[in-house]
N, C-alpha and C. Protein backbone atom coordinates (compact mmCIF):
# COMPACT_ATOMS: atom_id res chain seq x y z
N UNK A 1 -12.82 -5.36 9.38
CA UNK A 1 -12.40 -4.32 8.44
C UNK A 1 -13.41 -4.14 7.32
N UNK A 2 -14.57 -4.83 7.48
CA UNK A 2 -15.25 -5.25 6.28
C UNK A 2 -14.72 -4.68 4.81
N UNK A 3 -14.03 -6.06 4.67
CA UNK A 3 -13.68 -6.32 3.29
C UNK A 3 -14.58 -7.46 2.67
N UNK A 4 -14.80 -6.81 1.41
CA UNK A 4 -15.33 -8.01 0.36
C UNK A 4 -14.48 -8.39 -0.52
N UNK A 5 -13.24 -9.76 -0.37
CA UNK A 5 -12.55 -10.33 -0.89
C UNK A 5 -13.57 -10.66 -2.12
N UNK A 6 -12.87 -10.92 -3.18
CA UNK A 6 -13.93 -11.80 -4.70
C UNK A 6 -13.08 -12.98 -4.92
N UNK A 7 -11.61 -12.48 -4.64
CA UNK A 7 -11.23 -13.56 -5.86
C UNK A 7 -9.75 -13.87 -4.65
N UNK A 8 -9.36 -14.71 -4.28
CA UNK A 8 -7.85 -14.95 -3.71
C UNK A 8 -7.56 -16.07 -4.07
N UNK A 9 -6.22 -15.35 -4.76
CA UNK A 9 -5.13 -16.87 -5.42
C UNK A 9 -3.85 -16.66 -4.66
N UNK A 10 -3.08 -17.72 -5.04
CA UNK A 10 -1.80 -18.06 -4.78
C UNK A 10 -1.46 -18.66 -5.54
N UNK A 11 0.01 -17.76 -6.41
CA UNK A 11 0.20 -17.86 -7.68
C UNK A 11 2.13 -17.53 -7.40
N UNK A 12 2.41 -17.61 -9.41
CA UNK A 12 4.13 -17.41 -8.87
C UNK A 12 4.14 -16.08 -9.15
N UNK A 13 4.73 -15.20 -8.67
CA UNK A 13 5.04 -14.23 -8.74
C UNK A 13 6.61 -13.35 -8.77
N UNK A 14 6.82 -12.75 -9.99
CA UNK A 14 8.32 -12.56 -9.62
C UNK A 14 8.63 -11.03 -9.13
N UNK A 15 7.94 -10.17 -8.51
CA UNK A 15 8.20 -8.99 -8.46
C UNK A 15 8.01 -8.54 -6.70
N UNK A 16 6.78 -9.21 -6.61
CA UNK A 16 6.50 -9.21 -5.17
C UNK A 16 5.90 -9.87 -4.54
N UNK A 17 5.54 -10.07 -3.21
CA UNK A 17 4.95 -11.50 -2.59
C UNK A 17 3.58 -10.99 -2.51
N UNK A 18 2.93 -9.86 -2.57
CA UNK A 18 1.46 -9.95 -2.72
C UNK A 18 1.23 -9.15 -3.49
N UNK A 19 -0.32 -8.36 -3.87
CA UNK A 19 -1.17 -7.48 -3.69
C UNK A 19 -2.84 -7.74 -4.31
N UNK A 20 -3.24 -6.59 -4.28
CA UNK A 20 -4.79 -6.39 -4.29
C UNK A 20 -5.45 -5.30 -5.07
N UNK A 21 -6.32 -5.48 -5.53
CA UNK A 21 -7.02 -4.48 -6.17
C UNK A 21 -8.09 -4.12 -5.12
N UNK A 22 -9.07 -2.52 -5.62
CA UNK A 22 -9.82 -2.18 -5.39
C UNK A 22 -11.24 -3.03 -5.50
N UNK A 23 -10.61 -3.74 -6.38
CA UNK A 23 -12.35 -5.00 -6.76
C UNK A 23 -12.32 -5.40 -5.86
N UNK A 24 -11.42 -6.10 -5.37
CA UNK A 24 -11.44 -7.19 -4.19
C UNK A 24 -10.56 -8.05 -4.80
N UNK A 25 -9.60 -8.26 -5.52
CA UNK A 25 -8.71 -9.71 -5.90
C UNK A 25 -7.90 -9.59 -5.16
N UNK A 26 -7.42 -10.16 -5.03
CA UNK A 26 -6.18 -10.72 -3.77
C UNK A 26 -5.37 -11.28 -4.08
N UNK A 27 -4.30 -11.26 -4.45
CA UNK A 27 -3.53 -12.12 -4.82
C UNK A 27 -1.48 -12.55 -4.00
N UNK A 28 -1.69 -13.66 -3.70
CA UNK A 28 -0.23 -13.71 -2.99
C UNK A 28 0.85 -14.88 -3.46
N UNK A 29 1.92 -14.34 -3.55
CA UNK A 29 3.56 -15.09 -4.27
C UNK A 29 3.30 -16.64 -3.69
N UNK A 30 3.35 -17.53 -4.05
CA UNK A 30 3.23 -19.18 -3.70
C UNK A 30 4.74 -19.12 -2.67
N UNK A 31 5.45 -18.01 -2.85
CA UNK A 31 6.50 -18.37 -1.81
C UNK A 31 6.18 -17.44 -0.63
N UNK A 32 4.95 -17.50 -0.08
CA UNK A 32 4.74 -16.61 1.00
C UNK A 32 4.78 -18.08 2.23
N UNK A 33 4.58 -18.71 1.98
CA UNK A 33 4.48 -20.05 2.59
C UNK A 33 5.87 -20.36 3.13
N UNK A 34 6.88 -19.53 2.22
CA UNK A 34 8.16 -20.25 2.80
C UNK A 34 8.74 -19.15 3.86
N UNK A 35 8.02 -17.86 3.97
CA UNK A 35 8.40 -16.92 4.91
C UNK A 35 8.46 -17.21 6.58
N UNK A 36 8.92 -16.44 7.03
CA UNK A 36 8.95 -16.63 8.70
C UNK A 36 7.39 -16.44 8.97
N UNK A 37 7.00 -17.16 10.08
CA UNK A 37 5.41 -16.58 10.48
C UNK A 37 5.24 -14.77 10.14
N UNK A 38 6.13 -14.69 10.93
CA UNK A 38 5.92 -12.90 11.42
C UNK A 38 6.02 -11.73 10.45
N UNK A 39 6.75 -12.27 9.44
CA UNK A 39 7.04 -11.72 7.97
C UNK A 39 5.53 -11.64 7.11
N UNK A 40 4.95 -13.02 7.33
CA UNK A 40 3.98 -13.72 6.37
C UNK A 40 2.71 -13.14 7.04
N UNK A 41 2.80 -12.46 8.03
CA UNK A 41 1.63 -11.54 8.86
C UNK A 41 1.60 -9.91 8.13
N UNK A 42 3.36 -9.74 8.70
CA UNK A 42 3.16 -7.98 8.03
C UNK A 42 2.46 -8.45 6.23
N UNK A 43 3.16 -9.05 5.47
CA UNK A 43 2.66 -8.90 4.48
C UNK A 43 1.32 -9.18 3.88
N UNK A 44 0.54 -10.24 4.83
CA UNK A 44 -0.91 -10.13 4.61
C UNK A 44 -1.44 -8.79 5.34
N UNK A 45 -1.53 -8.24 6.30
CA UNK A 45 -1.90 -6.90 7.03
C UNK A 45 -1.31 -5.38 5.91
N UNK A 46 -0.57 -5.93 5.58
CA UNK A 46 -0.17 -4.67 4.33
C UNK A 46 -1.03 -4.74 3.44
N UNK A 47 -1.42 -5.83 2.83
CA UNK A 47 -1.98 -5.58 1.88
C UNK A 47 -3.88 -5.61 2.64
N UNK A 48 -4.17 -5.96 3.40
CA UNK A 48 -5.98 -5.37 4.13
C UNK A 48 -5.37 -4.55 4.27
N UNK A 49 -4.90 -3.47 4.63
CA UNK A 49 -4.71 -2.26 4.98
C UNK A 49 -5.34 -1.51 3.02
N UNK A 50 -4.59 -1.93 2.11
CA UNK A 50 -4.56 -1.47 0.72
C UNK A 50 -6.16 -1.48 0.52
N UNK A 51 -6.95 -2.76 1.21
CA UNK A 51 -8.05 -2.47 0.48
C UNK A 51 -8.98 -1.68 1.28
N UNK A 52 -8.43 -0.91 2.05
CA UNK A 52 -9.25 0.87 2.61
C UNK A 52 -8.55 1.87 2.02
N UNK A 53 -6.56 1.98 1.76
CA UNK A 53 -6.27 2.68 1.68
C UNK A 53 -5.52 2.25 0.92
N UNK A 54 -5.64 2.64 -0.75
CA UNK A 54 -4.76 2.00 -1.77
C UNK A 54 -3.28 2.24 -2.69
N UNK A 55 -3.05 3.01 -1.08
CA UNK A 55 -1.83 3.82 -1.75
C UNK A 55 -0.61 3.67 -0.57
N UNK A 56 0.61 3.83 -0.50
CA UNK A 56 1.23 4.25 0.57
C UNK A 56 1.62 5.37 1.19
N UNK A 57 0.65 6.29 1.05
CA UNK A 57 0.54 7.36 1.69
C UNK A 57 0.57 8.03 3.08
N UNK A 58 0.34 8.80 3.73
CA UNK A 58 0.20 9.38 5.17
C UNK A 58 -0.34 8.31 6.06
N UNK A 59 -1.78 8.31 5.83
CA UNK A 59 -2.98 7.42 6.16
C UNK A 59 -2.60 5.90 6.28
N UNK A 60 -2.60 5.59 5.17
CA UNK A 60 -1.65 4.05 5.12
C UNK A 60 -0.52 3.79 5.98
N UNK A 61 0.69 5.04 5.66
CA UNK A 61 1.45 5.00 6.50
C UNK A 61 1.33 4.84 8.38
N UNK A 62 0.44 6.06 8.52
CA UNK A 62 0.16 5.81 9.95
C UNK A 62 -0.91 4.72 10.30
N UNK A 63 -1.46 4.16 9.57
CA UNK A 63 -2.45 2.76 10.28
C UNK A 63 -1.13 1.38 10.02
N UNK A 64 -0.26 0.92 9.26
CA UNK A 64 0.66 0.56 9.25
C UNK A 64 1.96 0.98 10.68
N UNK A 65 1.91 1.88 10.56
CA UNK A 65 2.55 2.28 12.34
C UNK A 65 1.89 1.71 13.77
N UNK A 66 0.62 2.15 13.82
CA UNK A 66 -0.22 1.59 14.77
C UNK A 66 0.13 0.49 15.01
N UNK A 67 -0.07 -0.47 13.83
CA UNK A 67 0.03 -2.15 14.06
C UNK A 67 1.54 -2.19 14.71
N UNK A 68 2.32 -2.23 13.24
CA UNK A 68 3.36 -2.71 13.33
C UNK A 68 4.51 -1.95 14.42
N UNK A 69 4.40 -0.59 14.43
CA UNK A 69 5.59 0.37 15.69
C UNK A 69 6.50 1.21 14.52
């Protein structure tokens, strides 16, 4: 996908279990660890998806379809 990650933490988070900026930070909820595998996939793939397309828009929407159905 060539992404240039800079910075990835795992931190507490109370709002949501990830996201990312346009810089490249990365950041994901310390309770992503306690998710089901398959859960803990969509939500890393949601957010590489953000760092081509940083919105949830059409585009996002349909490369998010592809994967997931």
């Amino acid at each position: 996908m060539d992404i240039d990650v800079k910075a990835l933490a795992i931190r507490p988070m109370t709002n949501q279990m990830a996201s990312c900026s346009t810089d490249g930070n990365w950041n994901f909820n310390k309770r992503i660890a306690d998710l089901d595998k398959e859960i803990a996939i969509y939500v890393i793939v949601h957010e590489l998806l953000h760092f081509n397309v940083p919105n949830h828009g059409k585009l996002w929407k349909k490369l998010n379809d592809c994967l997931f159905g």
